[in-house]
Protein backbone atom coordinates (compact mmCIF):
# COMPACT_ATOMS: atom_id res chain seq x y z
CA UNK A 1 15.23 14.68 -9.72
CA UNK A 2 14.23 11.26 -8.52
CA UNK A 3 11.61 9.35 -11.13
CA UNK A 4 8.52 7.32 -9.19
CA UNK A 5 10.81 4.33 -10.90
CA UNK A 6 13.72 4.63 -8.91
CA UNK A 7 11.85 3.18 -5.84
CA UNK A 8 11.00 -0.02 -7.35
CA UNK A 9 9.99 -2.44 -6.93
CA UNK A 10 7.96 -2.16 -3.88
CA UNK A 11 7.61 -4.53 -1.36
CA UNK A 12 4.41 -6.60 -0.98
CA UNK A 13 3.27 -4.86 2.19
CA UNK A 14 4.08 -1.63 1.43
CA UNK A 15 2.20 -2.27 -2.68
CA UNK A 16 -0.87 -3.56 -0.26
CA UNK A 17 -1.06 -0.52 2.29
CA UNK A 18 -1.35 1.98 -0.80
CA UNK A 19 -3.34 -0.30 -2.39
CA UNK A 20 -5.99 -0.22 0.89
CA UNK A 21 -5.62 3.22 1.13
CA UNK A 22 -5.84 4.25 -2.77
CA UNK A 23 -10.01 4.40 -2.61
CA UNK A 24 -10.08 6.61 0.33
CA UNK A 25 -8.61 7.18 3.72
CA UNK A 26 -8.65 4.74 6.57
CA UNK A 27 -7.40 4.06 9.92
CA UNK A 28 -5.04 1.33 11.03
CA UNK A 29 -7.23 -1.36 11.76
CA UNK A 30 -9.23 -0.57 8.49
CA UNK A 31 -6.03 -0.67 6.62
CA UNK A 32 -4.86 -4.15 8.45
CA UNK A 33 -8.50 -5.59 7.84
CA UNK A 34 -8.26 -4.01 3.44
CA UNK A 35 -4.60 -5.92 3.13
CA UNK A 36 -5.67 -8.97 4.41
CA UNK A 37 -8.66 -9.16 2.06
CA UNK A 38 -7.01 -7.84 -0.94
CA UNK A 39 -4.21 -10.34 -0.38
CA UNK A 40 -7.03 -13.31 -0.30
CA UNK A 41 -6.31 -13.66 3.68
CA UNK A 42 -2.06 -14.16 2.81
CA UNK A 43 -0.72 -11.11 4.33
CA UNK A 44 -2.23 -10.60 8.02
CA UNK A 45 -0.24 -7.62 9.43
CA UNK A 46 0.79 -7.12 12.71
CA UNK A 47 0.46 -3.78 14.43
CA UNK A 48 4.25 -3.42 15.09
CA UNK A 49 4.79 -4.25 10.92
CA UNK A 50 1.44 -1.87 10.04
CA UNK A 51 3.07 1.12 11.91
CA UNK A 52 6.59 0.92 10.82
CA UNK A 53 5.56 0.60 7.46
CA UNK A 54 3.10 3.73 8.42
CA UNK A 55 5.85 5.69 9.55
CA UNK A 56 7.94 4.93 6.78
CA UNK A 57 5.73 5.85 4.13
CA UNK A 58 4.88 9.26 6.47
CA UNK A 59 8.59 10.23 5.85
CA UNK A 60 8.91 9.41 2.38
CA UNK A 61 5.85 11.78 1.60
CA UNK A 62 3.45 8.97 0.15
CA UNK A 63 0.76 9.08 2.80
CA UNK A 64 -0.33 11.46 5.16
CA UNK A 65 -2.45 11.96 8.03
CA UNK A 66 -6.20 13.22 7.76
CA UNK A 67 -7.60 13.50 10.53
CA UNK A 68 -7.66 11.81 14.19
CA UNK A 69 -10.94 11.26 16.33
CA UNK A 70 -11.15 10.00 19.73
CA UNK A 71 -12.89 6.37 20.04
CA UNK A 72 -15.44 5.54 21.95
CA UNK A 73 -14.08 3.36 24.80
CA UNK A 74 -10.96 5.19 25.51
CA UNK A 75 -9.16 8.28 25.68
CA UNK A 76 -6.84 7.25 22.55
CA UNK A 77 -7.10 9.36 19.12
CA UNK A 78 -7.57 7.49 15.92
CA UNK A 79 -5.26 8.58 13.38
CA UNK A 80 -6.87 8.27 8.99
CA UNK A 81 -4.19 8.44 6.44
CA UNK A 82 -4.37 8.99 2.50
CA UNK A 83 -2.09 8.45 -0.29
CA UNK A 84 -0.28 12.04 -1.37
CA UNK A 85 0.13 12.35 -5.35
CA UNK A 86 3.36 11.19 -5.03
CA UNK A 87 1.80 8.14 -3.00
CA UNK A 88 -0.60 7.97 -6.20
CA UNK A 89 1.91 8.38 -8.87
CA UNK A 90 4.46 5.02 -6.63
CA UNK A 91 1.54 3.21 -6.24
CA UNK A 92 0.59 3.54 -10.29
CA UNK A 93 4.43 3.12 -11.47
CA UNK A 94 4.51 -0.61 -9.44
CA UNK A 95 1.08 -1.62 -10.97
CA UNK A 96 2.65 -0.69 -14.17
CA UNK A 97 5.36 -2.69 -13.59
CA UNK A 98 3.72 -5.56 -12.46
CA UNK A 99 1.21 -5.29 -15.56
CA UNK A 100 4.03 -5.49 -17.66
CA UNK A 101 5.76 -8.56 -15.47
CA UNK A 102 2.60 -10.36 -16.37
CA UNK A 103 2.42 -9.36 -19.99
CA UNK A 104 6.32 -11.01 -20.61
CA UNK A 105 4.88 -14.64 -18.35
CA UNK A 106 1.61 -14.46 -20.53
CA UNK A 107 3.26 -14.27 -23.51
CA UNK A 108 6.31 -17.01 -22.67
CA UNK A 109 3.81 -19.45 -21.52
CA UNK A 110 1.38 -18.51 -25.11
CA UNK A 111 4.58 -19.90 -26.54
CA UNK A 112 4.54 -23.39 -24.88
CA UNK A 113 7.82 -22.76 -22.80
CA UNK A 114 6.22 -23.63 -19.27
């Protein structure tokens, strides 16, 4: 059986998206407008690079749809998503990773080596 682990490390976008979507479920635009603040403005997605990603994580099983609703001005549904468990559990093993990334530079630098 495949461990969380064996997917890592994840890329930047794709450690964003779950990021944005960890607190509750959003739409595309709300998910494009929560990566480009949590990034501090660095990673601006397009909609081409939001939806592939999207789809991607649709087929691995980390997000899933919610629900749609039709906007206002147009015929067009709006499609939520939200992070599965196994979504929660990727998203969890990278921060762990990172956290312990940081831990080795914080301690090599504590010894005067940078």
């Amino acid at each position: 059986m495949a461990q969380a682990t064996d997917n890592l490390p994840l890329s930047e976008t794709t450690f964003y998206i779950l990021l944005a979507l960890a607190p509750a479920p959003k739409h595309g635009y709300a998910i494009m407008k929560e990566v480009r603040a949590l990034s501090d403005e660095r990673i601006e997605l397009s909609t081409g690079t939001l939806y592939g990603a999207l789809k991607r994580l649709l087929e691995t099983g980390w997000i899933e749809p919610v629900r749609e609703r039709k906007m206002r001005a147009s015929l067009r549904l709006r499609r939520a998503y939200t992070l599965t468990a196994l979504g929660r559990s990727m998203l969890a093993a990278e921060t762990k990773r990172l956290e312990a990334l940081v831990k080795v530079a914080r301690t090599f630098t504590a010894k005067g080596r940078v």
